[in-house]
PDB file of N, CA and C in Angstrom:
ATOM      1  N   UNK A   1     -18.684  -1.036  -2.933  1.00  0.00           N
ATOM      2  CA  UNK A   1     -17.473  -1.707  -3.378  1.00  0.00           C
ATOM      3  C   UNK A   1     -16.923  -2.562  -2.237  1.00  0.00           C
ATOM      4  N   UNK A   2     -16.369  -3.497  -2.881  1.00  0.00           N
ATOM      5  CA  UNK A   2     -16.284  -4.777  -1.723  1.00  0.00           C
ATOM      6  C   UNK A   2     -14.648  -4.211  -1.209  1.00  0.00           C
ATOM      7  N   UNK A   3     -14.201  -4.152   0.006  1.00  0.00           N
ATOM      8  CA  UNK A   3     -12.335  -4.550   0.277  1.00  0.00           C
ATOM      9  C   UNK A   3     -11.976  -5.407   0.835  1.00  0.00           C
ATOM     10  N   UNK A   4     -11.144  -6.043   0.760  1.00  0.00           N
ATOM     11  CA  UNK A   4      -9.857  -7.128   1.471  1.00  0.00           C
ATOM     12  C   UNK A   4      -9.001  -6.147   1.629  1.00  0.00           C
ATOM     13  N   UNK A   5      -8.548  -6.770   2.732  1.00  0.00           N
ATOM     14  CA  UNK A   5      -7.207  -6.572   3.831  1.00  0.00           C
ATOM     15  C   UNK A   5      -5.989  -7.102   2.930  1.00  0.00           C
ATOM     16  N   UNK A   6      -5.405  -6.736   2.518  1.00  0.00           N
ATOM     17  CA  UNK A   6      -3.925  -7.032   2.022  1.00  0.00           C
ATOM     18  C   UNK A   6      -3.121  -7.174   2.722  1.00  0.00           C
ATOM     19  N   UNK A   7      -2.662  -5.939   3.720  1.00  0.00           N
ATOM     20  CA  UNK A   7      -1.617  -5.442   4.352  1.00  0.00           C
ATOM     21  C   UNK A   7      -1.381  -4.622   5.109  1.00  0.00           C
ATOM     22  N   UNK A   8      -0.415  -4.188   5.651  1.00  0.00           N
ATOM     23  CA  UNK A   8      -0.240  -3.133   7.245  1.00  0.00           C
ATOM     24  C   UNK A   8       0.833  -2.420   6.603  1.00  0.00           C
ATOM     25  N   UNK A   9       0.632  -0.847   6.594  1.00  0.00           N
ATOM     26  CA  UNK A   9       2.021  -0.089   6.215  1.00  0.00           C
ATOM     27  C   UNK A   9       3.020  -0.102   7.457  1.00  0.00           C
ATOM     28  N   UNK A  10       4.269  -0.069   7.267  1.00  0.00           N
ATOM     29  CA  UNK A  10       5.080  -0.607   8.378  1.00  0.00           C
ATOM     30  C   UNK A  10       6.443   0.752   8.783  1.00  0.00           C
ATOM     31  N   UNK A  11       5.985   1.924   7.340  1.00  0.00           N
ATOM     32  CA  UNK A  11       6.909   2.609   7.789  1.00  0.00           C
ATOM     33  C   UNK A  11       6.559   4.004   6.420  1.00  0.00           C
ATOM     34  N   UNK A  12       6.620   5.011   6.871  1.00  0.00           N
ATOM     35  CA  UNK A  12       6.413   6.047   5.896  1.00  0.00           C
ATOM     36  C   UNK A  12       7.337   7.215   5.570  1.00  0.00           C
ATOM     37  N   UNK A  13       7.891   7.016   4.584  1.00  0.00           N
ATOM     38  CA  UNK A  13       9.228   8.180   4.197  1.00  0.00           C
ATOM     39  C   UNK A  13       8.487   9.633   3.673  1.00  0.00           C
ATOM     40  N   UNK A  14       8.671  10.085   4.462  1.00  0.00           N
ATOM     41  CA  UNK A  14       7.952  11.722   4.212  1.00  0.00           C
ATOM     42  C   UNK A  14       8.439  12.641   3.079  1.00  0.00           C
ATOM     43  N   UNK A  15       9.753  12.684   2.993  1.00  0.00           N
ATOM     44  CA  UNK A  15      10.416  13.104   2.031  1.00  0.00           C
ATOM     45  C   UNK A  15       9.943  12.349   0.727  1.00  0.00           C
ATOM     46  N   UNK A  16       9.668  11.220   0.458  1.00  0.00           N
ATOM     47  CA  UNK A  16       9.345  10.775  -0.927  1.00  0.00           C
ATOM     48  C   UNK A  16       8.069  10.446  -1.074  1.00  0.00           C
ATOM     49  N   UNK A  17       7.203  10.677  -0.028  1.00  0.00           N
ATOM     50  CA  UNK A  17       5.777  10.416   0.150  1.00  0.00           C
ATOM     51  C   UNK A  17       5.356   8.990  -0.226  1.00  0.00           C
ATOM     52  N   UNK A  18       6.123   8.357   0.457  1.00  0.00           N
ATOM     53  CA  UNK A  18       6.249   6.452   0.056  1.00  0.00           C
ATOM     54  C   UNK A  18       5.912   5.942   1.135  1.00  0.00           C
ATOM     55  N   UNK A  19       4.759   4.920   1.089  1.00  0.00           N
ATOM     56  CA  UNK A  19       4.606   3.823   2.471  1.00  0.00           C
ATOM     57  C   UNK A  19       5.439   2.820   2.552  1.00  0.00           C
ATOM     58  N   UNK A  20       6.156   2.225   3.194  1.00  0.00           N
ATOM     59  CA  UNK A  20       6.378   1.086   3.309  1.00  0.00           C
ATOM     60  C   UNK A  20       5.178   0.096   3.584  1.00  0.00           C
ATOM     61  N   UNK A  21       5.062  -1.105   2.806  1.00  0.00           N
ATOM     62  CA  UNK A  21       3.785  -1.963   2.933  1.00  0.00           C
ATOM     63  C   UNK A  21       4.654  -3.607   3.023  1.00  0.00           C
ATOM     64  N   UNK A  22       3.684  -4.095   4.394  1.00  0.00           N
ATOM     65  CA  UNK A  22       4.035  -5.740   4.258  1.00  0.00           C
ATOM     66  C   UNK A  22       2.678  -6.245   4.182  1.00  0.00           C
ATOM     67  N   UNK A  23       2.627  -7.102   2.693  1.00  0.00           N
ATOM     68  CA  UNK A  23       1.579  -7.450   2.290  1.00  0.00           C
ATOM     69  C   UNK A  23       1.282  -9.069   3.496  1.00  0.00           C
ATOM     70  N   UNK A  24      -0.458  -9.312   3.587  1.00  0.00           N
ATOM     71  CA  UNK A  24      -0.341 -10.380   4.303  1.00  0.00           C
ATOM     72  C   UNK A  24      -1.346 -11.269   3.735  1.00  0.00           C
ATOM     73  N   UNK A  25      -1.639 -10.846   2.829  1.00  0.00           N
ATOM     74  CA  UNK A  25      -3.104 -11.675   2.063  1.00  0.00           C
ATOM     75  C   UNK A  25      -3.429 -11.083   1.004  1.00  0.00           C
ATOM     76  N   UNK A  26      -3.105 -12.288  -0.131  1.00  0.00           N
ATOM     77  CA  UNK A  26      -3.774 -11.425  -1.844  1.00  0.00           C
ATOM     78  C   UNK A  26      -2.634 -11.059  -2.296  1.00  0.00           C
ATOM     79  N   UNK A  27      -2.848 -10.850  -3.632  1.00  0.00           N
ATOM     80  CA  UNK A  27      -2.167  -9.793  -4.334  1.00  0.00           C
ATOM     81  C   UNK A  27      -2.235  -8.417  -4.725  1.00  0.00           C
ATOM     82  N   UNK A  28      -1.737  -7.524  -4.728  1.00  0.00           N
ATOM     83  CA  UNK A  28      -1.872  -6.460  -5.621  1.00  0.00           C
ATOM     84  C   UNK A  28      -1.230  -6.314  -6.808  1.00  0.00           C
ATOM     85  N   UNK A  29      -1.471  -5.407  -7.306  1.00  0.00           N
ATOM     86  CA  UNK A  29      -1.255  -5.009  -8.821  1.00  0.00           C
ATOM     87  C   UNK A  29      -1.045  -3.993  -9.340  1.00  0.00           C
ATOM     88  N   UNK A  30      -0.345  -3.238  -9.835  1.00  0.00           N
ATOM     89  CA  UNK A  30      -0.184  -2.166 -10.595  1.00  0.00           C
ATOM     90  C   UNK A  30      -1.485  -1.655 -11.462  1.00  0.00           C
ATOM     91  N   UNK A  31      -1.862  -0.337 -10.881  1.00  0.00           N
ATOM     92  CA  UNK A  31      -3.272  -0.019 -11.550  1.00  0.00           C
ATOM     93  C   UNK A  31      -4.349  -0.364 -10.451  1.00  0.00           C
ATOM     94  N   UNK A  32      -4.292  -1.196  -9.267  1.00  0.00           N
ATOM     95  CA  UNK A  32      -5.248  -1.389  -8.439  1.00  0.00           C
ATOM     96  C   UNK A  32      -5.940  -0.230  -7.521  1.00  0.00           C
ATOM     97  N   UNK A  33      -6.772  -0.319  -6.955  1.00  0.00           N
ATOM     98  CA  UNK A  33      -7.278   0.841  -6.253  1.00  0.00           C
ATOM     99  C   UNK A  33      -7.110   0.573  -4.532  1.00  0.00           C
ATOM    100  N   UNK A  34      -6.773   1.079  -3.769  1.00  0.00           N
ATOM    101  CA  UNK A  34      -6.498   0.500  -2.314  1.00  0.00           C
ATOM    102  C   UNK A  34      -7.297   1.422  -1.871  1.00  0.00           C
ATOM    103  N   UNK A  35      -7.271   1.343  -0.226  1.00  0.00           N
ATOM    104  CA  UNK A  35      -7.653   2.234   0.453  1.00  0.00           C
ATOM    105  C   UNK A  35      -6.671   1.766   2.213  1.00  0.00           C
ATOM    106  N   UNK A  36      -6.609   3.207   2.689  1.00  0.00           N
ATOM    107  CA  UNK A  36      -5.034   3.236   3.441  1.00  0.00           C
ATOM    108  C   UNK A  36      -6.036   3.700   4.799  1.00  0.00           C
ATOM    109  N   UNK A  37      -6.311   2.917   5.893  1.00  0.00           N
ATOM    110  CA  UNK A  37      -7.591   3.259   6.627  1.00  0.00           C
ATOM    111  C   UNK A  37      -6.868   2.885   8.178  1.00  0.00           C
ATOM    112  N   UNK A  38      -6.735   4.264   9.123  1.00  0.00           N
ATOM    113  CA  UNK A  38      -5.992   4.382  10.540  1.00  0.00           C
ATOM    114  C   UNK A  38      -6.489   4.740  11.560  1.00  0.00           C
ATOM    115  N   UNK A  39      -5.935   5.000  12.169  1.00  0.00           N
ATOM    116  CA  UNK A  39      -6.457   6.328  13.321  1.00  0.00           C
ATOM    117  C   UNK A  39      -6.801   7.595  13.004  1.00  0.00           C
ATOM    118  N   UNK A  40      -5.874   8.016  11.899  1.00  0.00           N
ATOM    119  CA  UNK A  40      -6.165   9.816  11.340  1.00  0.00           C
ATOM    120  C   UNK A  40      -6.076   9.470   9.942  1.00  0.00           C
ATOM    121  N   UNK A  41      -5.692   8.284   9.716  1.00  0.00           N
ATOM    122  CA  UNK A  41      -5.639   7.877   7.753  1.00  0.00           C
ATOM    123  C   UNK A  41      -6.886   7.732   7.377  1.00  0.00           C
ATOM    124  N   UNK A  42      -6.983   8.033   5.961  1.00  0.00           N
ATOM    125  CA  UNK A  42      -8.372   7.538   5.602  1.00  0.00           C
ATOM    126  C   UNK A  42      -8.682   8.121   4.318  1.00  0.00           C
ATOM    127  N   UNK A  43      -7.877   7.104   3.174  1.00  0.00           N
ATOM    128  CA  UNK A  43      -7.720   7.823   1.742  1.00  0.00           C
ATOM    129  C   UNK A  43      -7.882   6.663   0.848  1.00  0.00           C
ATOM    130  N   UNK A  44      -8.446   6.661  -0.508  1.00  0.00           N
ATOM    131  CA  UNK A  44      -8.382   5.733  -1.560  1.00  0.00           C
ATOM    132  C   UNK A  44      -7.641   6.134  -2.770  1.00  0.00           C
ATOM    133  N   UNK A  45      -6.880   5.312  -3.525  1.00  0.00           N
ATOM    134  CA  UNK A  45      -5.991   6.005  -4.150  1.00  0.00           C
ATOM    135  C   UNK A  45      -5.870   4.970  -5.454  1.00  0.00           C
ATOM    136  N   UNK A  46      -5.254   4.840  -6.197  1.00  0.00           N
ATOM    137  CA  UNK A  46      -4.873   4.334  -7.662  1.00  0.00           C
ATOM    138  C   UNK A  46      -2.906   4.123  -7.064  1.00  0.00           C
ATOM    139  N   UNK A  47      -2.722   2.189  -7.341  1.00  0.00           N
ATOM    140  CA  UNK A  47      -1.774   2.055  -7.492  1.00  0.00           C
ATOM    141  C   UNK A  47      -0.503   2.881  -8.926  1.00  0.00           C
ATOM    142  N   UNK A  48       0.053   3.531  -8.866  1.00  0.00           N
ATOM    143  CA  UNK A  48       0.545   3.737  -9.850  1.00  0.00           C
ATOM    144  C   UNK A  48       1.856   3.547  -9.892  1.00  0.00           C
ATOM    145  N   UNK A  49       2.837   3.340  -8.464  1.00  0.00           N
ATOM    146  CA  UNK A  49       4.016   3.007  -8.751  1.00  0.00           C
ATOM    147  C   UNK A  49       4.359   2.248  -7.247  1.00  0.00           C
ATOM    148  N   UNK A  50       5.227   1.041  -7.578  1.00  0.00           N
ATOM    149  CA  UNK A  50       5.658  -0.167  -6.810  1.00  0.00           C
ATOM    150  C   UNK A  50       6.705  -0.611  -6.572  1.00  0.00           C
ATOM    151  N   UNK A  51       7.646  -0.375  -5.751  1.00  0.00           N
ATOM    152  CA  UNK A  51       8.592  -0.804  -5.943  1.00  0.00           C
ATOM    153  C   UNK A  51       8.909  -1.992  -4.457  1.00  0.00           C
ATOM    154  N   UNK A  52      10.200  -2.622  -4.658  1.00  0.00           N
ATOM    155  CA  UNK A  52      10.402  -4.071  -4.010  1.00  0.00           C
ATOM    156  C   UNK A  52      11.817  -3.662  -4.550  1.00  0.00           C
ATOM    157  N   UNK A  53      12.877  -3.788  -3.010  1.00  0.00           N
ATOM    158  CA  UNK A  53      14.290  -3.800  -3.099  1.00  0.00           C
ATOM    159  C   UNK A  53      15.123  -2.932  -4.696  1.00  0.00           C
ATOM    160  N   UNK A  54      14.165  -1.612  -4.477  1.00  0.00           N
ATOM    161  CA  UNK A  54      14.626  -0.378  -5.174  1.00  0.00           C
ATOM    162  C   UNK A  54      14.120  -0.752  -6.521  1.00  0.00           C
ATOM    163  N   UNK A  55      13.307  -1.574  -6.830  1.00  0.00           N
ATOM    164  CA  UNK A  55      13.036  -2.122  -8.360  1.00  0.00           C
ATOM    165  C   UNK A  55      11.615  -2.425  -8.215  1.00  0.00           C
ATOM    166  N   UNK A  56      11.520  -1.381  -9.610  1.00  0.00           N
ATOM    167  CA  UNK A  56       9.673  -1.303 -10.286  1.00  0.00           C
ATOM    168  C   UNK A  56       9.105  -2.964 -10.323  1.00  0.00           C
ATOM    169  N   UNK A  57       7.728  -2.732  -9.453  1.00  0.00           N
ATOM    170  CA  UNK A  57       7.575  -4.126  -9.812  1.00  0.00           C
ATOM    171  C   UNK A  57       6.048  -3.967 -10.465  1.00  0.00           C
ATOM    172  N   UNK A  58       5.340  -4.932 -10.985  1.00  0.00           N
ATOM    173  CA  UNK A  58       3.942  -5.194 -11.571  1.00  0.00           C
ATOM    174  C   UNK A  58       3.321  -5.238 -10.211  1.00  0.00           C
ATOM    175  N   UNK A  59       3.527  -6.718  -9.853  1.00  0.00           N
ATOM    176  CA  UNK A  59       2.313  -7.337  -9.108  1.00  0.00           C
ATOM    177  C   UNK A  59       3.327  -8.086  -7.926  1.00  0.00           C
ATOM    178  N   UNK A  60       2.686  -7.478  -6.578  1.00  0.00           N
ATOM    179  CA  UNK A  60       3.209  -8.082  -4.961  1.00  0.00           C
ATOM    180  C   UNK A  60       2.282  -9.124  -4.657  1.00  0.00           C
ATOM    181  N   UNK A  61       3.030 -10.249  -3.741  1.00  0.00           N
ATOM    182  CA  UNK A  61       2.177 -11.614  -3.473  1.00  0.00           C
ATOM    183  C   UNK A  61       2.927 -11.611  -1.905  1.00  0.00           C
ATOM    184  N   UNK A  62       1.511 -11.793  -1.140  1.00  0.00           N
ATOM    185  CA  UNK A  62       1.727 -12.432   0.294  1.00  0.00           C
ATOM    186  C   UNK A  62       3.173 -12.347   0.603  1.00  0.00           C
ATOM    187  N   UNK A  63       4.077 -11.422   1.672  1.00  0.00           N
ATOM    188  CA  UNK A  63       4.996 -11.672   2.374  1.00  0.00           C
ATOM    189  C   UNK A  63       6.071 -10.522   1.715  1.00  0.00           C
ATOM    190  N   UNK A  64       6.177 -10.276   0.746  1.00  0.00           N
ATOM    191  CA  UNK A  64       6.577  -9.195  -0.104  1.00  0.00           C
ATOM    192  C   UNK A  64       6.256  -8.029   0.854  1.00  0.00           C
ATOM    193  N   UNK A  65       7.565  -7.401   1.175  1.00  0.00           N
ATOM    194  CA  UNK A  65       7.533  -5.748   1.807  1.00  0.00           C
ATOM    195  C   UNK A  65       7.797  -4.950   0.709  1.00  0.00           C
ATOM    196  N   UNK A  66       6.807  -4.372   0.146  1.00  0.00           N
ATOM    197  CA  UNK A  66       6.890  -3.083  -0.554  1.00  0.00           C
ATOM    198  C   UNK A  66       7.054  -1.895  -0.698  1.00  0.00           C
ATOM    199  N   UNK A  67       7.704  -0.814  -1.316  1.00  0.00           N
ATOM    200  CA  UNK A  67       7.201   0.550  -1.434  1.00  0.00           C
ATOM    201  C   UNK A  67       6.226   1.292  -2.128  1.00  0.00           C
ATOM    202  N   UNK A  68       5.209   1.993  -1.402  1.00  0.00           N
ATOM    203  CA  UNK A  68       3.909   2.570  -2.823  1.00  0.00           C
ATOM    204  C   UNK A  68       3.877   3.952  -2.554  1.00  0.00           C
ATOM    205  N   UNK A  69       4.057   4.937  -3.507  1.00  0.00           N
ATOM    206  CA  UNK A  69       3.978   6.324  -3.546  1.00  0.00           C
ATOM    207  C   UNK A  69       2.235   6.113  -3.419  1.00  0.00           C
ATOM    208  N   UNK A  70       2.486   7.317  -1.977  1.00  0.00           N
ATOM    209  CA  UNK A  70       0.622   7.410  -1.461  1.00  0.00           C
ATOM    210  C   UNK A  70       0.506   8.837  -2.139  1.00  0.00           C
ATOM    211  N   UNK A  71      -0.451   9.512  -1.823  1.00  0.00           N
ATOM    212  CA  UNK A  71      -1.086  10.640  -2.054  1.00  0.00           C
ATOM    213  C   UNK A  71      -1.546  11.239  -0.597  1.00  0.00           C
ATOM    214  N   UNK A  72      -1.446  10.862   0.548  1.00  0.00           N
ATOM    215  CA  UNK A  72      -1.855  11.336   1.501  1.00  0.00           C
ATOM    216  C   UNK A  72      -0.746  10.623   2.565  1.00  0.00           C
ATOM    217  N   UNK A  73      -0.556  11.470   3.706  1.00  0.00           N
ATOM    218  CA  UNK A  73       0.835  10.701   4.782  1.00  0.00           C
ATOM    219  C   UNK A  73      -0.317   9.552   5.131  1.00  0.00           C
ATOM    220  N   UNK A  74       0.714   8.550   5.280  1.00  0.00           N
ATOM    221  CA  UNK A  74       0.218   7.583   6.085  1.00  0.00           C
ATOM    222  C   UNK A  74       1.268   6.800   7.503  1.00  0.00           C
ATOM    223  N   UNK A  75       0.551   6.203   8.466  1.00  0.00           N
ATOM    224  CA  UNK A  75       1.249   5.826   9.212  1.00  0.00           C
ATOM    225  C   UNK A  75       1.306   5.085   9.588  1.00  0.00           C
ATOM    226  N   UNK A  76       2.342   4.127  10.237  1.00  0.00           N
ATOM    227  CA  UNK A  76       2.806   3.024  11.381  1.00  0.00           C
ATOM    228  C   UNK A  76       1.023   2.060  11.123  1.00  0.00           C
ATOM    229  N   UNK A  77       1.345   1.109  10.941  1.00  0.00           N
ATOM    230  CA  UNK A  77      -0.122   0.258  11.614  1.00  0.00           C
ATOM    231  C   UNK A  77      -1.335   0.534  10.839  1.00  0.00           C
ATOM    232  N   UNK A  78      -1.296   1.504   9.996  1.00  0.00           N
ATOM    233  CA  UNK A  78      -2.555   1.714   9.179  1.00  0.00           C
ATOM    234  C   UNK A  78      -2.841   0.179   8.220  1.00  0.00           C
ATOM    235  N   UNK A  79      -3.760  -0.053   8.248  1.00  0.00           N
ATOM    236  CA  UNK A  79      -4.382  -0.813   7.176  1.00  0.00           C
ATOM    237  C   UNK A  79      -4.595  -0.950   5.575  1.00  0.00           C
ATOM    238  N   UNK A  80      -4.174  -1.851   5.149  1.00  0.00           N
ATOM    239  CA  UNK A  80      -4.137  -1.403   3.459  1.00  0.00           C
ATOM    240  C   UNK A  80      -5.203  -2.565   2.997  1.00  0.00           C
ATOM    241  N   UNK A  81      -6.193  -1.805   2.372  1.00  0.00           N
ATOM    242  CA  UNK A  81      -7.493  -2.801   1.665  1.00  0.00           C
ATOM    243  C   UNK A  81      -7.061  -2.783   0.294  1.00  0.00           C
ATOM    244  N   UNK A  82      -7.393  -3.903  -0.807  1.00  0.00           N
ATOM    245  CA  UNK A  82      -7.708  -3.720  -1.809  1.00  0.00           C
ATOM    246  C   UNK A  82      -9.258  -3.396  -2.348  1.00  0.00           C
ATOM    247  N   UNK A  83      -9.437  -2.813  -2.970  1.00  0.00           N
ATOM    248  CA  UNK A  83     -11.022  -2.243  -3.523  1.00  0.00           C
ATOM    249  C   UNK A  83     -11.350  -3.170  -4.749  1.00  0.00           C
ATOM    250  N   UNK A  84     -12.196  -3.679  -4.873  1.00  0.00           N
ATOM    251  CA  UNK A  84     -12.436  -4.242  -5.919  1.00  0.00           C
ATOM    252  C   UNK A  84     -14.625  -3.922  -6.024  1.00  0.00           C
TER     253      UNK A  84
END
């Protein structure tokens, strides 16, 4: 499976198990498959929820700082691929 680089998580709320993500290339999408790849990260997961300034969104484009409920902690500087 091929990935692109999307984005860099920029901040991770532990309590809600949410990355902060600043996208830098591409889009994502609701339903997409990423993969969250660090120093100790190293998980693939199913977009299932997105949010942008406290509100559900579909689909993030270049420059857009997001929130994405992960499935595994992630941290500071990790890498966000899209999987296609």
């Amino acid at each position: 499976m091929a990935e692109t680089k999307i984005g860099t998580v920029t901040h991770y709320y532990t309590h809600l198990h949410v990355a902060g993500v600043m996208l830098t290339d591409g889009e994502l999408h609701k339903g997409d498959t990423i993969h969250i790849k660090g120093h100790t990260s190293d998980f693939e997961q199913k977009v299932d929820s997105m949010e942008m300034d406290h509100k559900t969104i579909d689909v993030a484009k270049p420059g857009d700082d997001i929130g994405l409920t992960v499935i595994e902690h992630a941290r500071e500087h990790d890498t966000v691929y899209r999987v296609s």
